[in-house]
N, C-alpha and C. Protein backbone atom coordinates (compact mmCIF):
# COMPACT_ATOMS: atom_id res chain seq x y z
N UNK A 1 -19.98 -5.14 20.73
CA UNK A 1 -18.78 -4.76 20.00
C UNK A 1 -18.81 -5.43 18.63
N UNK A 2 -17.95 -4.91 17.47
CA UNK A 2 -18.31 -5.31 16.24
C UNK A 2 -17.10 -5.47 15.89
N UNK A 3 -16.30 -6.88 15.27
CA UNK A 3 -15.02 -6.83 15.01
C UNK A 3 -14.62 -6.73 13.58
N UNK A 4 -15.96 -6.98 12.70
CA UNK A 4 -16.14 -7.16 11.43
C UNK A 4 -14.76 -5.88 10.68
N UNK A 5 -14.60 -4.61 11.25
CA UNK A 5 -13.40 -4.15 10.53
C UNK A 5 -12.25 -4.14 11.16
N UNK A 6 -11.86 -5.19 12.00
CA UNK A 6 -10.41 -5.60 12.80
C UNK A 6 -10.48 -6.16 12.20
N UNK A 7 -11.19 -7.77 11.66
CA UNK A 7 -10.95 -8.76 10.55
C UNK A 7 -10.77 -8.71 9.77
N UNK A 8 -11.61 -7.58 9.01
CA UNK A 8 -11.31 -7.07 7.54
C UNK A 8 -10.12 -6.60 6.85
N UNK A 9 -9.19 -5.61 8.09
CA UNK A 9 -7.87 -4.85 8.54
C UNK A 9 -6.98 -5.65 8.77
N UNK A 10 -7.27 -7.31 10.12
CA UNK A 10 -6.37 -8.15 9.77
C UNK A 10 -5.95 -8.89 8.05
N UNK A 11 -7.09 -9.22 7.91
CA UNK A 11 -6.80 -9.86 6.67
C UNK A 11 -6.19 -9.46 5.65
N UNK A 12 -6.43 -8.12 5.68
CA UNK A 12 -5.95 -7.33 4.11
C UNK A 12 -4.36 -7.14 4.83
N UNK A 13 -4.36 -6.87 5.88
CA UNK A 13 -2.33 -6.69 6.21
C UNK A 13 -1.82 -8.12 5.89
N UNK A 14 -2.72 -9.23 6.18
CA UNK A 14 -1.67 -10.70 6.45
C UNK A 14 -2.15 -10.78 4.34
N UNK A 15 -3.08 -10.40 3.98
CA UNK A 15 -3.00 -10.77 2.72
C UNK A 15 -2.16 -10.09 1.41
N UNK A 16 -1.40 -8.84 2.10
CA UNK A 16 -0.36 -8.19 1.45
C UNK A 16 0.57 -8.83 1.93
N UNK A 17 0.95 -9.24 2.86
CA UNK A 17 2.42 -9.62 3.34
C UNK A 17 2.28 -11.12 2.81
N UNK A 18 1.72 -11.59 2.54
CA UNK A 18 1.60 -12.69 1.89
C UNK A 18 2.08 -12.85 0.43
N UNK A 19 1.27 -12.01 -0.27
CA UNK A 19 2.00 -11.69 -1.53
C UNK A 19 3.29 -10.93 -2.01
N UNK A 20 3.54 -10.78 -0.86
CA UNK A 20 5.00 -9.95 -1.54
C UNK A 20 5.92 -11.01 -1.58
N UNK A 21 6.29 -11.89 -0.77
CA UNK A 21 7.30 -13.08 -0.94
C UNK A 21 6.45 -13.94 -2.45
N UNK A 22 5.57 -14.13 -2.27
CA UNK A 22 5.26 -14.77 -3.57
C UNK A 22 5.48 -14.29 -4.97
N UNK A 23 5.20 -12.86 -4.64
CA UNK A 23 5.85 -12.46 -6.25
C UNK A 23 7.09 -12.34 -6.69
N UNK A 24 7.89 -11.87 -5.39
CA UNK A 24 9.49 -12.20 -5.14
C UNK A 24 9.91 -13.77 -5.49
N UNK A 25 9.54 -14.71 -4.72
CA UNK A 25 9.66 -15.89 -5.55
C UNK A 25 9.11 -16.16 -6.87
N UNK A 26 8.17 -16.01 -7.14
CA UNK A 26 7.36 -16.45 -8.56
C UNK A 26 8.50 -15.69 -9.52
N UNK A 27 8.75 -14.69 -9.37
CA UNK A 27 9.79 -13.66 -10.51
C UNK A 27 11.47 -14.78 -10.80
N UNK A 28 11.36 -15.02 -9.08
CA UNK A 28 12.79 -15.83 -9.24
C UNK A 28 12.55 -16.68 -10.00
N UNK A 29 11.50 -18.10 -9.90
CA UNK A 29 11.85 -19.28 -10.79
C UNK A 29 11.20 -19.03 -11.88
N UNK A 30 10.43 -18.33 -12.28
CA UNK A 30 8.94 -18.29 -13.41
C UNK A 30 9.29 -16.96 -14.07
N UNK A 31 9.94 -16.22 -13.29
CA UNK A 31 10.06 -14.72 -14.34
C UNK A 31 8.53 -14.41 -14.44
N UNK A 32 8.35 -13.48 -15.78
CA UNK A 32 7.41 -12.89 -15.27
C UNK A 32 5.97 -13.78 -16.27
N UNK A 33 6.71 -14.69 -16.76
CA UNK A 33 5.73 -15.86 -17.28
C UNK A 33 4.68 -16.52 -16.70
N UNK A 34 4.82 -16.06 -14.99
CA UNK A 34 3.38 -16.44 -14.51
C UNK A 34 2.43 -15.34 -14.04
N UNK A 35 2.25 -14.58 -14.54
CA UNK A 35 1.49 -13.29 -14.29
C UNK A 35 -0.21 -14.15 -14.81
N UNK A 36 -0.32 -14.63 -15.32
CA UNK A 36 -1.53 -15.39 -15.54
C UNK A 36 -2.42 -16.09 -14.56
N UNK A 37 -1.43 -16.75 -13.83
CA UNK A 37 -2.02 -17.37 -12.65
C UNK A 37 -2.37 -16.36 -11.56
N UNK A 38 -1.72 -15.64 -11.32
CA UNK A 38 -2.20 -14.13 -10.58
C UNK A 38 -3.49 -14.04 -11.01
N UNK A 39 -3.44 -13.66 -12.26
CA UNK A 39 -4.75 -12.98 -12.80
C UNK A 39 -6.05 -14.43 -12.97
N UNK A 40 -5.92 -15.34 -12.71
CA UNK A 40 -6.80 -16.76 -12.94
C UNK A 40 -7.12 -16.55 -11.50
N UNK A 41 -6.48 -16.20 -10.29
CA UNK A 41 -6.87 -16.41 -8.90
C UNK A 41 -7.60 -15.24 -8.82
N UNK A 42 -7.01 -13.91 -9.23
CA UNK A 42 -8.11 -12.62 -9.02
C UNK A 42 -9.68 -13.11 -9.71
N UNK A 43 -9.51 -13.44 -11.09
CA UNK A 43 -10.92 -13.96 -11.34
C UNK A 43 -11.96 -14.96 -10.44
N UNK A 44 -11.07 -15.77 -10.11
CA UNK A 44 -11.55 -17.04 -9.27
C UNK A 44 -12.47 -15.99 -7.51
N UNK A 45 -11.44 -15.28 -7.52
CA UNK A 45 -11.75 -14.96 -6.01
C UNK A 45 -12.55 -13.78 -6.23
N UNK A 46 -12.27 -13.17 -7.85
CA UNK A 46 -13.98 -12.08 -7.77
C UNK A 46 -15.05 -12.35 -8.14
N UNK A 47 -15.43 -13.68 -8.41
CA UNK A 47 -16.79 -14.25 -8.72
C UNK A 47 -17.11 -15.33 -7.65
N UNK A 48 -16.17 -15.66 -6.76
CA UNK A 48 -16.56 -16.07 -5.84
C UNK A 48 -16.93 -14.73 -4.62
N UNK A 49 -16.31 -14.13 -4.70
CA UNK A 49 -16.99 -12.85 -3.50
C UNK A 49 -17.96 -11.93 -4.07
N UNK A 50 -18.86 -12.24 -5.45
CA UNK A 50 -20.02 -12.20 -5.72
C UNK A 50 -21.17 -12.77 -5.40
N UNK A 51 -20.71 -14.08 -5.10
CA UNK A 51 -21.49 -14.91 -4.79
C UNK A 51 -21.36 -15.38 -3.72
N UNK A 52 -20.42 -14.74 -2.51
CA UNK A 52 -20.68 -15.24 -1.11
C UNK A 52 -21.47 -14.24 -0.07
N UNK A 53 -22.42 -14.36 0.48
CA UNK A 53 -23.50 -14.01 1.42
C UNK A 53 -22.86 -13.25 2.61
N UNK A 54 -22.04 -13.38 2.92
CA UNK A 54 -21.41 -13.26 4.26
C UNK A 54 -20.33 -12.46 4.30
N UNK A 55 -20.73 -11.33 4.62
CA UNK A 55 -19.87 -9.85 4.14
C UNK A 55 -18.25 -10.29 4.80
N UNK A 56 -17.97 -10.75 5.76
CA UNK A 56 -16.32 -11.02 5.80
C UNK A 56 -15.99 -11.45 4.94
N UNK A 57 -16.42 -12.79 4.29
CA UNK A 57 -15.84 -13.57 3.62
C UNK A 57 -15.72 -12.88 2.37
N UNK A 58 -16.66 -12.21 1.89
CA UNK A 58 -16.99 -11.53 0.28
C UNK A 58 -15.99 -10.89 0.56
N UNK A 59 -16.00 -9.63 1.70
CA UNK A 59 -14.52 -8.93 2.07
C UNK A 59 -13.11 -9.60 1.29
N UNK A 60 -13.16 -10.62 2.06
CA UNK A 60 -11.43 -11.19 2.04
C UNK A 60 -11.26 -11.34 1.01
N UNK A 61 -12.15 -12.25 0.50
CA UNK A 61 -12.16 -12.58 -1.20
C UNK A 61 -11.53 -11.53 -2.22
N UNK A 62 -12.47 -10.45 -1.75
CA UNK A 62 -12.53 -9.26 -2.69
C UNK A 62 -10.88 -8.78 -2.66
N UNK A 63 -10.72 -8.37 -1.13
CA UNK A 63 -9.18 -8.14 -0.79
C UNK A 63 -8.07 -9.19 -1.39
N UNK A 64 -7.80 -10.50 -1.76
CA UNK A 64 -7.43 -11.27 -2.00
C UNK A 64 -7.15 -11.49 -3.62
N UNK A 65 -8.56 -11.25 -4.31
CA UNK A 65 -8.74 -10.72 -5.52
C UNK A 65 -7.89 -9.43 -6.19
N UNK A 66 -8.06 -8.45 -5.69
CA UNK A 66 -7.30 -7.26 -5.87
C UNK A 66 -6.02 -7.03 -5.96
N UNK A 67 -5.60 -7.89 -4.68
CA UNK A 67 -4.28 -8.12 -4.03
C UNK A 67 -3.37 -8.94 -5.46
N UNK A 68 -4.08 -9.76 -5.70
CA UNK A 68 -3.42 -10.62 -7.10
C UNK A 68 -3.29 -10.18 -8.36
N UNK A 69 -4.36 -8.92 -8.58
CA UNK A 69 -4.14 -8.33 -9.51
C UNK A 69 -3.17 -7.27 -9.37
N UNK A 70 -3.07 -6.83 -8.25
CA UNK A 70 -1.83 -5.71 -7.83
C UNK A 70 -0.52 -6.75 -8.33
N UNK A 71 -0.28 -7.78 -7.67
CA UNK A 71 0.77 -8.59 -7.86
C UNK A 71 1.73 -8.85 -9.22
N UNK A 72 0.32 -8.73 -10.19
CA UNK A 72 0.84 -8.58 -12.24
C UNK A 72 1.80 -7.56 -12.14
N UNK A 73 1.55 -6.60 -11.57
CA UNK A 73 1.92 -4.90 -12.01
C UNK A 73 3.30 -5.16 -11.00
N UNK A 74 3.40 -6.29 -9.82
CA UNK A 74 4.17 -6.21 -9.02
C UNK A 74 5.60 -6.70 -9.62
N UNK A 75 4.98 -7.73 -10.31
CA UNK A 75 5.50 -9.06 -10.69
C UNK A 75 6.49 -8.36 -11.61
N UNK A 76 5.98 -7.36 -13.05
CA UNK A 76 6.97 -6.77 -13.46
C UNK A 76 7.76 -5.77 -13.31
N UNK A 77 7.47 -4.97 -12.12
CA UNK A 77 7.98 -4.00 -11.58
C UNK A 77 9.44 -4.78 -10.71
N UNK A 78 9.27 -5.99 -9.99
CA UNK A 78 10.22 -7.05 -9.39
C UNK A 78 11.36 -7.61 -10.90
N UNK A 79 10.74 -7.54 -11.58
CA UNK A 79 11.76 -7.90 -13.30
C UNK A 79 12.81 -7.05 -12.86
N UNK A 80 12.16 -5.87 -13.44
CA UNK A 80 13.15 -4.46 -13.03
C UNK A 80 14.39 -4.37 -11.98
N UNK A 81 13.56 -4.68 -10.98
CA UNK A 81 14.30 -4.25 -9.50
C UNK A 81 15.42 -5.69 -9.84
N UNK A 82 15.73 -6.84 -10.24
CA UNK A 82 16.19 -7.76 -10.06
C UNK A 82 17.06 -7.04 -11.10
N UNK A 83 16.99 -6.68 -12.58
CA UNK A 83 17.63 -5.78 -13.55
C UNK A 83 18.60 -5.40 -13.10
N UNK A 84 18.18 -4.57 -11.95
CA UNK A 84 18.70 -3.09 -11.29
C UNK A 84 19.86 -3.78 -10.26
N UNK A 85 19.78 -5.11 -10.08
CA UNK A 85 20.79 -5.96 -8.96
C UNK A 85 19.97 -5.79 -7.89
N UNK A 86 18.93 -5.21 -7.39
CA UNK A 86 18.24 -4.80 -5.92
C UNK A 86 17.99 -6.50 -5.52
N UNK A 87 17.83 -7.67 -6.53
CA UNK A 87 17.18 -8.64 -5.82
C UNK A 87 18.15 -9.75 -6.37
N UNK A 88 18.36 -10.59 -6.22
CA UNK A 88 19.23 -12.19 -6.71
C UNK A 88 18.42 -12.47 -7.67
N UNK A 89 19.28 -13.16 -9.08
CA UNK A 89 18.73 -13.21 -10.58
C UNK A 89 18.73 -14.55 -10.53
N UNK A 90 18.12 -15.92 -10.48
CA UNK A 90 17.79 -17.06 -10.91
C UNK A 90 19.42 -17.51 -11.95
N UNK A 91 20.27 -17.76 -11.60
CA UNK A 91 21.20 -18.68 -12.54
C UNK A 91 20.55 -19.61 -13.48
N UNK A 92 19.78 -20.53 -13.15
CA UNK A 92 19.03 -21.69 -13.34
C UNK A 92 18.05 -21.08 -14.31
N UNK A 93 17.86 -19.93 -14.61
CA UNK A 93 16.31 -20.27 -15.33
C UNK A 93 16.92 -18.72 -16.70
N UNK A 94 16.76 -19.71 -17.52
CA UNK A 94 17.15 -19.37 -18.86
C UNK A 94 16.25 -17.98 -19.53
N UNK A 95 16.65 -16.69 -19.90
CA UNK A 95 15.95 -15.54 -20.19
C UNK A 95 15.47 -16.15 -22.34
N UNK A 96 14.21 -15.53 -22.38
CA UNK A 96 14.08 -15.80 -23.89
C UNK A 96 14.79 -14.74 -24.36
């Protein structure tokens, strides 16, 4: 038996559901001023799953990678929705 795409399938579901509270938070305290670090971890995790040997791991990476770059596009699309009242607006953190 070969589990290599149950793992692959787990990972990419627990590695979306992962990021959605994070960009939901990151928007709350950081606004959309940290879209950088998103994009510093997608880099990080696509030259590391270039260079890892071991097709799960390159997998996750890759998935993980992607996932963070989806998150930029998420991150300001969550601006919006908070705009719109859909989400709670940060009192505390001052708009430029």
């Amino acid at each position: 038996m070969n589990f290599t795409g149950i793992i692959i399938g787990v990972s990419a579901f627990l590695c979306i559901g992962i990021f959605h509270p994070i960009v939901i938070k990151s928007e709350y305290y950081f606004g959309t001023r940290c879209w950088w670090v998103f994009l510093l971890v997608s880099l990080v995790c696509i030259t590391c799953s270039l260079f890892t040997e071991a097709i799960i791991g390159s997998t996750i990476l890759g998935v993980v990678a992607f996932s963070s770059l989806w998150s930029i596009h998420e991150l300001f699309k969550q601006k919006k929705r908070v705009e719109k009242g859909w989400f709670p607006k940060n009192p505390k953190r001052k708009e430029k």
